[in-house]
Protein backbone atom coordinates (compact mmCIF):
# COMPACT_ATOMS: atom_id res chain seq x y z
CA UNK A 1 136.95 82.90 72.85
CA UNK A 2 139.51 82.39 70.02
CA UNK A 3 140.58 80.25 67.76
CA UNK A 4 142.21 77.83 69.48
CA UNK A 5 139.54 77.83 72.18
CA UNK A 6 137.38 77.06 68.74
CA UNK A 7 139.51 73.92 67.88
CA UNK A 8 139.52 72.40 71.35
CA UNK A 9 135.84 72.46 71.89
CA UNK A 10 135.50 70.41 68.40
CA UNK A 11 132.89 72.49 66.65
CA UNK A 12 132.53 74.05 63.07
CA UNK A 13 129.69 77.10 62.37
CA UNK A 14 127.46 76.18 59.92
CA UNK A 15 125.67 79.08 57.91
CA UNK A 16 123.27 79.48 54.84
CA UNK A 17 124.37 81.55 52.05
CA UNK A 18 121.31 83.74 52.04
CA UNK A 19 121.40 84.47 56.02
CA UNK A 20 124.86 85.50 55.99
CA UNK A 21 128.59 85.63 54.32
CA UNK A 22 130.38 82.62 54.24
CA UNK A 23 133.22 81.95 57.35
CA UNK A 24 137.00 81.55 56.52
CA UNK A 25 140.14 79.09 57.68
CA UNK A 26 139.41 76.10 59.52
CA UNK A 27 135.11 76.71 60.05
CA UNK A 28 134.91 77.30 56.12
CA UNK A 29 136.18 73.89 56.16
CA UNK A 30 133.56 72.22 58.91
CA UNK A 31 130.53 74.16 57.09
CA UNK A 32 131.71 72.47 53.65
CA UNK A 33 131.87 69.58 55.00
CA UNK A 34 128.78 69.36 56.98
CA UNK A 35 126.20 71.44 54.93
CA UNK A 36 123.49 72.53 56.48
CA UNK A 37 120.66 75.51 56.86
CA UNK A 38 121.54 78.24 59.36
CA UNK A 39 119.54 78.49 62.92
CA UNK A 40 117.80 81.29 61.03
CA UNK A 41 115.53 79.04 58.74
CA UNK A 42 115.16 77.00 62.03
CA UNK A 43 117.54 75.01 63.04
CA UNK A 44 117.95 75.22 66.72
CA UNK A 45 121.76 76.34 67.68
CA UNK A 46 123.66 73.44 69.74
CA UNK A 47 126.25 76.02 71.29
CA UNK A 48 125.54 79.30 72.03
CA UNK A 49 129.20 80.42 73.50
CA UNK A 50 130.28 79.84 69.66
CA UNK A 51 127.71 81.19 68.41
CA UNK A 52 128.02 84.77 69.94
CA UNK A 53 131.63 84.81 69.34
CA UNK A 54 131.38 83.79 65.79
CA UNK A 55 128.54 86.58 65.18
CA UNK A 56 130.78 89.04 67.19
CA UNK A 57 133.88 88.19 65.21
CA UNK A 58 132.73 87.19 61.68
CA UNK A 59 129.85 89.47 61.87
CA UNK A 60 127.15 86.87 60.76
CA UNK A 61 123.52 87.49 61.57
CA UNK A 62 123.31 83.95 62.94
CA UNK A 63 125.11 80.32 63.26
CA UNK A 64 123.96 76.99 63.46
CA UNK A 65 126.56 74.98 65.43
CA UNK A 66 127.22 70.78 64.80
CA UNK A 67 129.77 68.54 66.35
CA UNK A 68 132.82 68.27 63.83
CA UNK A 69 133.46 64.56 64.83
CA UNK A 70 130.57 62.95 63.95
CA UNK A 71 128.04 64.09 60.94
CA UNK A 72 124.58 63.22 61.84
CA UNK A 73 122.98 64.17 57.73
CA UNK A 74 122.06 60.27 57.33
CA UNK A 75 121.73 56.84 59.63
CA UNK A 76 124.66 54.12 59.61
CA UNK A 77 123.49 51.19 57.20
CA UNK A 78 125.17 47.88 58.42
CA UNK A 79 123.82 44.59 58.22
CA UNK A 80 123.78 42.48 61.37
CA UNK A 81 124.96 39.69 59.60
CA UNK A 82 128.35 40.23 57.20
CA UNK A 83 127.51 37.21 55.43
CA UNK A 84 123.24 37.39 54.73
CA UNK A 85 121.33 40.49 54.63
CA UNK A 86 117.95 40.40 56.28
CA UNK A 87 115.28 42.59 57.23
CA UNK A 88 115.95 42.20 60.68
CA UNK A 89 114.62 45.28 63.47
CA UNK A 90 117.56 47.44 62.73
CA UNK A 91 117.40 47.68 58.65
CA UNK A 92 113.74 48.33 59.02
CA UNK A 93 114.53 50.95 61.65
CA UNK A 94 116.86 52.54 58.68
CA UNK A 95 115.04 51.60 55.48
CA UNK A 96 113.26 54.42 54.35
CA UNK A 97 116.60 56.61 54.93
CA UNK A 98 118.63 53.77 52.84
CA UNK A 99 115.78 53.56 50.33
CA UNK A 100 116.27 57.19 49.28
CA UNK A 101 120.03 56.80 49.10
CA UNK A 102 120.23 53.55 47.41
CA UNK A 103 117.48 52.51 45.64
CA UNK A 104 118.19 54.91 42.29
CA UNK A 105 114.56 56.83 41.80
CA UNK A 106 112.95 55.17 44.99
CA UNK A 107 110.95 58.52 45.81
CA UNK A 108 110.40 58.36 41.42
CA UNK A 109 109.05 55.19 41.57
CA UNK A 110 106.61 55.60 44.61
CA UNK A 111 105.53 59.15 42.99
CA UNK A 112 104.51 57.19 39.76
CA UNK A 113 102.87 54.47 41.10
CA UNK A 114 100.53 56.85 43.45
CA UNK A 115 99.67 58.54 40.04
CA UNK A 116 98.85 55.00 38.13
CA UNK A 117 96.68 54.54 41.42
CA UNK A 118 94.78 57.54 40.81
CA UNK A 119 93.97 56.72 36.84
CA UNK A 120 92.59 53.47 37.74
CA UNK A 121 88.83 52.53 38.23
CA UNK A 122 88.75 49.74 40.46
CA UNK A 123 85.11 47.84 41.17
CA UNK A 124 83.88 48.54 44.50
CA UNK A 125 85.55 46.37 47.40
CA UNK A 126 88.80 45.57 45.10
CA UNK A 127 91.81 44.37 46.95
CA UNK A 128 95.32 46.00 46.61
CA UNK A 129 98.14 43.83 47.87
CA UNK A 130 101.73 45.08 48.70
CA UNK A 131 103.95 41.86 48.65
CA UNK A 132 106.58 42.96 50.75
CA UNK A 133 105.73 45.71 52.53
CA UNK A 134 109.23 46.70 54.07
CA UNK A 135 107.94 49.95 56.13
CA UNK A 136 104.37 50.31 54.25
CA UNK A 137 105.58 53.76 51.85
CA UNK A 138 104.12 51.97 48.61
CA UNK A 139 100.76 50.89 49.90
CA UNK A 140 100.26 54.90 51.13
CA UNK A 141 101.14 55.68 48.00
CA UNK A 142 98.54 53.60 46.68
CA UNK A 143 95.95 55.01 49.00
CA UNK A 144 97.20 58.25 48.55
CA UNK A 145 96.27 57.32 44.67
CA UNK A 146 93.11 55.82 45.42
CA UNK A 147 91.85 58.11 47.96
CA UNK A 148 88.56 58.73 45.91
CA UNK A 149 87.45 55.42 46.32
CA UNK A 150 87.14 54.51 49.86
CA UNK A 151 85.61 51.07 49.25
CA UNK A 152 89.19 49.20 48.36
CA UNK A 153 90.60 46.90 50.60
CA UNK A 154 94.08 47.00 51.23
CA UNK A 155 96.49 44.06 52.66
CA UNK A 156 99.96 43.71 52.79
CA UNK A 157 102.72 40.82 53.83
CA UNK A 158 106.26 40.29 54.88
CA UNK A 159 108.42 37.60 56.06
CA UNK A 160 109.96 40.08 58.30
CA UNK A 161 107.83 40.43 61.47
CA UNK A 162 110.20 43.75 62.21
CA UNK A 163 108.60 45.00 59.03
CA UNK A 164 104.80 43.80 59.92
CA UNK A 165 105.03 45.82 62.91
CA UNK A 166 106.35 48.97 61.19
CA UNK A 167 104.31 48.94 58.06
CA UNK A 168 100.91 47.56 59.90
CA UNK A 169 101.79 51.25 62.42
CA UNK A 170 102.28 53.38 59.56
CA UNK A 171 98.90 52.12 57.36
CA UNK A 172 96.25 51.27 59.66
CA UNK A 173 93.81 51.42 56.93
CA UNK A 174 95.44 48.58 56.03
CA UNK A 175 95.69 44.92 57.04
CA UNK A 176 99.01 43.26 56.94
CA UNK A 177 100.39 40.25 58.48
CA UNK A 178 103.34 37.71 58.15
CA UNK A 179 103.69 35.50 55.08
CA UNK A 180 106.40 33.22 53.19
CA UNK A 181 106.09 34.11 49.15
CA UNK A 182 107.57 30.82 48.82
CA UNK A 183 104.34 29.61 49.84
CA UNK A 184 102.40 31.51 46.95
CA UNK A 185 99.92 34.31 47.54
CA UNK A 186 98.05 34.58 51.05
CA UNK A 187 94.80 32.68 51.42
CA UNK A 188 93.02 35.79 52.21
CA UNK A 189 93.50 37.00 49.13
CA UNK A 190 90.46 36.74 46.27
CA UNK A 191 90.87 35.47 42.87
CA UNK A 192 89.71 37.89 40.34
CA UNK A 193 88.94 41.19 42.80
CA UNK A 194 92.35 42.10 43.26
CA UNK A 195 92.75 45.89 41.87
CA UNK A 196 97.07 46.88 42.45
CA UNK A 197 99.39 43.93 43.20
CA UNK A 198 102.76 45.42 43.54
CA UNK A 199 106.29 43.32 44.44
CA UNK A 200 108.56 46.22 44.91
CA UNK A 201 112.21 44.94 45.13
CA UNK A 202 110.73 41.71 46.28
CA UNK A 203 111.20 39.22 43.96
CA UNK A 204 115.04 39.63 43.91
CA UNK A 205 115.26 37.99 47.68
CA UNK A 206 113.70 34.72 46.38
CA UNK A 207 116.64 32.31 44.70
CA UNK A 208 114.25 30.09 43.16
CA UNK A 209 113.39 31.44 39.55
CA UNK A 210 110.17 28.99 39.20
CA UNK A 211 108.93 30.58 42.45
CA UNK A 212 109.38 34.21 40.85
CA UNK A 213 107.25 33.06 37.83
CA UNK A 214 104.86 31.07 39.49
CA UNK A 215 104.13 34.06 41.61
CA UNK A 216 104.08 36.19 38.25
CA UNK A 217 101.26 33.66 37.21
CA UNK A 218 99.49 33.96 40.19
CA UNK A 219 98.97 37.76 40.06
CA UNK A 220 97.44 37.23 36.72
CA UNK A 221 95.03 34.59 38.57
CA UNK A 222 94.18 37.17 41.24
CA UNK A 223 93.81 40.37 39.31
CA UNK A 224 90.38 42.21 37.99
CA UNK A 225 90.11 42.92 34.73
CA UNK A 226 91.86 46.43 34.14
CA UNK A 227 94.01 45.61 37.64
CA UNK A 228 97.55 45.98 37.35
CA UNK A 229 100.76 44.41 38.33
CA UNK A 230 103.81 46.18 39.26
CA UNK A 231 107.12 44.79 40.11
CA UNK A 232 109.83 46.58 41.30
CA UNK A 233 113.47 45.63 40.87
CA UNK A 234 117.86 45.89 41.01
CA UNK A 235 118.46 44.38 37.95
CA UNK A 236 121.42 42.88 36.65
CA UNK A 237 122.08 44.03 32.70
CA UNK A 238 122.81 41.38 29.66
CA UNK A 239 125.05 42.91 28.36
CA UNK A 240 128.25 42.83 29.96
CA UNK A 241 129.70 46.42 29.68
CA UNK A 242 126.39 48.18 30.43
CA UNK A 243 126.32 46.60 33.47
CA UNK A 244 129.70 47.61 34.96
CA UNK A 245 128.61 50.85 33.65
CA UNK A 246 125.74 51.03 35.28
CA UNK A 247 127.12 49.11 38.37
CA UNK A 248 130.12 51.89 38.46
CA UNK A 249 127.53 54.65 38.24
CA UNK A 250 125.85 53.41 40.91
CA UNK A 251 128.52 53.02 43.64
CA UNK A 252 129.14 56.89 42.47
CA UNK A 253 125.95 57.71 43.29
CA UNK A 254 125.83 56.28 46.52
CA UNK A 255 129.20 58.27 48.01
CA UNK A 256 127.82 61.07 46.83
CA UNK A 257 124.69 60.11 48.95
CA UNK A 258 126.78 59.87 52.07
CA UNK A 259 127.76 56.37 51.95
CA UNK A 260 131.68 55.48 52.77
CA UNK A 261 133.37 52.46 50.23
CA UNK A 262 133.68 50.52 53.43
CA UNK A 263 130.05 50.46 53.98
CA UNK A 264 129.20 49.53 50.65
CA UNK A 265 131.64 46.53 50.77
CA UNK A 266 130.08 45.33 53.69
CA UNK A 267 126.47 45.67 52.48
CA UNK A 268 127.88 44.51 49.10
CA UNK A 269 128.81 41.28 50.37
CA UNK A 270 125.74 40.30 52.51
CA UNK A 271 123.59 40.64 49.74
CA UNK A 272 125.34 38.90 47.56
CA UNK A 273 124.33 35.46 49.38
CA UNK A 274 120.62 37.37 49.39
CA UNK A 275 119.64 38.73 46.62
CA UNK A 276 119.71 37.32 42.68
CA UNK A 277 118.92 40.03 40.37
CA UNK A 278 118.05 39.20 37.15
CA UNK A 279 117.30 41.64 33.67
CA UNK A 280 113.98 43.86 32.77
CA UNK A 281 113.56 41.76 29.32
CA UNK A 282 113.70 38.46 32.19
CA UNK A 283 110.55 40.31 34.21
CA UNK A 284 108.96 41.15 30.83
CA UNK A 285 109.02 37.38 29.55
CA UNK A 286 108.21 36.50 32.79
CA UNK A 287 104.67 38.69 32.36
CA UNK A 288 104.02 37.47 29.07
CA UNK A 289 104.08 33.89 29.63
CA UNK A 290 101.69 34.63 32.48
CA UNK A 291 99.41 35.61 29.37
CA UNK A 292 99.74 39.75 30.39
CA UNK A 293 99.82 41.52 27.17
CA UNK A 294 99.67 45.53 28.15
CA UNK A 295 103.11 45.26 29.74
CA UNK A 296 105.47 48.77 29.81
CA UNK A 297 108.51 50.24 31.61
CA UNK A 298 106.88 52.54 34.87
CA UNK A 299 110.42 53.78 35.79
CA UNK A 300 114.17 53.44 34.91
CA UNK A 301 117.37 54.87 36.79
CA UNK A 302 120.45 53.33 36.19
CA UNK A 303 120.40 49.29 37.44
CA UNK A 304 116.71 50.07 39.16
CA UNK A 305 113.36 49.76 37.90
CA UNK A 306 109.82 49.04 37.44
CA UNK A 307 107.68 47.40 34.94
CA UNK A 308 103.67 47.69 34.77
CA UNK A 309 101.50 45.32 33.26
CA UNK A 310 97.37 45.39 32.93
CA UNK A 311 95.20 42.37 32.79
C-alpha cells in the first residue's frame, strides 16, 4: 500500500507520543487534527491493512486508525427547534456531553456540591429535591455526598418527560416525576424536612421574575434548619464591558471544546426566546429577601455559577 492508496481509502493514523514517534506529510496532519490515544493504551484499531503498512513503513510499534471525514471526539448539539430550545428526547440524549463543553465548570460545580453534601448533618428522613433534574448527575452527586446517611429521601422533577425517564434510570434511589415550577414546589414535598434543594441552571428557563422569587421563598419555607439552597446559573453581567468579556471568552472556550461558530449561532438563537439570564448580585437579593442570611458564592467560571445559602 502507498500513499496514494492511503489518500483514497480516507484514513489518517493516529498515535500517542509515548507508544511511538510521531508520523510525517499528510497523516501528521489527520493525527493533529483528530487527537487521540494509540491502539496500544486500548483503543481497538478500525483498519488493520493501514495499520501494518504504517508500522512497516514508519516503523511505529502500533496505530490507531479513524475515518478522516467525520471526527467522532464529541455528539452534534442542535436544537430541534431553530427558534425555542427545549429539552426535548434528543438534547437529553446529548446533555451530559454538552454540559461538560458548555456549561463553564459544570464537572466544578457538581464536584463541590457532592462535597457540601458530605459536610452536612441532615435529621433522619430529610428530603433532598433536584428541581430540574435534566439527566439526574446533581442528585448522584448529592447521594454520592450523603452516602453516610442512608435515611434521606431523595425526589426530583422536570417538565421534560424525556428527562424524567433518563434521570428516574440513572437514580433509582430516587423518586422523580413530571412537574411545572410555574406551579410552585411539588405537593409531595414537606415543609420544614427538606435537607439540599438545588435549581441548577433552572431558574433561567422561567421568564417570569416573580415566579423565580416566589420559588426562592418557597425553598426557605421547605428547608430544615441548617438545609441549604443552591442555585445554579448563566448569568448575564451589570456591567456592560464585563459581560462582552466574559461573553467573548466564552464562545472561545466553546471552539476550543469542539463546537463549530455555526453551531453556536444556531443554539445561540433558540435560547434566546428560552432562557433570561439575569446577574449573581440579582440571585443574592433574591435570597435575602427570602429572609436567608448565610448566603456565599459555591462556584464561579466566567458567565456561570452557583450561589449557596443556609437556613
Amino acid at each position: 500500500m502507498n500513499n496514494e492508496q492511503i489518500n483514497k481509502l480516507g484514513y489518517g493514523a493516529v498515535i500517542c507520543g509515548e507508544c511511538g514517534p510521531s508520523l510525517t506529510g499528510k497523516e501528521a496532519e489527520y493525527a493533529t487534527y483528530y487527537p487521540a490515544k494509540c491502539d496500544n493504551c486500548g483503543i481497538e484499531t478500525e483498519c488493520t491493512e493501514l495499520r501494518d503498512y504504517l508500522k512497516g513503513h514508519y516503523k511505529i510499534k502500533s496505530v490507531t486508525v479513524v475515518s478522516k471525514e467525520e471526527p467522532k471526539t464529541s455528539l452534534e448539539h442542535r436544537p430541534t427547534n431553530s427558534e425555542f430550545f427545549e429539552f426535548d428526547e434528543k438534547v437529553v440524549k446529548v446533555f451530559d456531553d454538552m454540559s461538560m463543553r458548555s456549561i463553564m465548570g459544570y464537572e466544578q460545580a457538581l464536584h463541590t456540591i457532592r462535597y457540601v453534601a458530605s459536610q452536612l448533618k441532615l435529621p433522619e428522613f430529610a428530603e433532598v429535591w433536584d428541581m430540574g433534574t435534566t439527566t439526574g448527575e446533581c442528585l448522584k452527586a448529592i447521594q454520592a455526598g450523603l452516602a453516610n446517611n442512608p435515611l434521606i429521601h431523595y425526589y426530583g422533577v422536570d417538565i421534560s418527560p424525556a428527562a424524567v425517564k433518563t434521570s428516574q434510570e440513572k437514580c433509582p434511589f430516587a423518586q422523580i416525576f413530571q412537574h411545572d415550577l410555574l406551579k410552585g414546589f411539588p405537593e409531595k414535598a414537606t415543609k420544614g424536612n427538606c435537607g439540599i434543594i438545588v435549581f441548577a441552571y433552572t431558574l433561567q428557563f422561567l421568564q417570569d421574575l416573580d415566579k423565580r422569587e416566589d420559588l426562592i421563598k418557597q425553598a426557605y419555607e421547605y428547608l430544615c434548619e441548617g438545609g441549604v439552597l443552591i442555585v445554579l446559573e448563566k448569568y448575564t453581567l451589570y456591567n456592560p464591558f464585563w459581560d462582552k468579556v466574559m461573553q467573548t471568552a466564552y464562545i472561545s472556550q466553546r471552539i476550543k471544546n469542539g463546537y463549530t461558530l455555526e453551531s453556536i449561532q444556531a443554539k445561540t438563537k433558540a435560547l434566546n426566546n428560552s432562557m433570561w439570564t439575569q446577574s449573581p448580585e440579582y440571585m443574592i437579593a433574591c435570597m435575602q429577601d427570602a429572609k436567608f442570611e448565610k448566603i456565599d458564592i459555591l462556584y464561579r467560571v466566567l458567565n456561570f455559577g452557583g450561589i449557596i445559602a443556609i437556613k
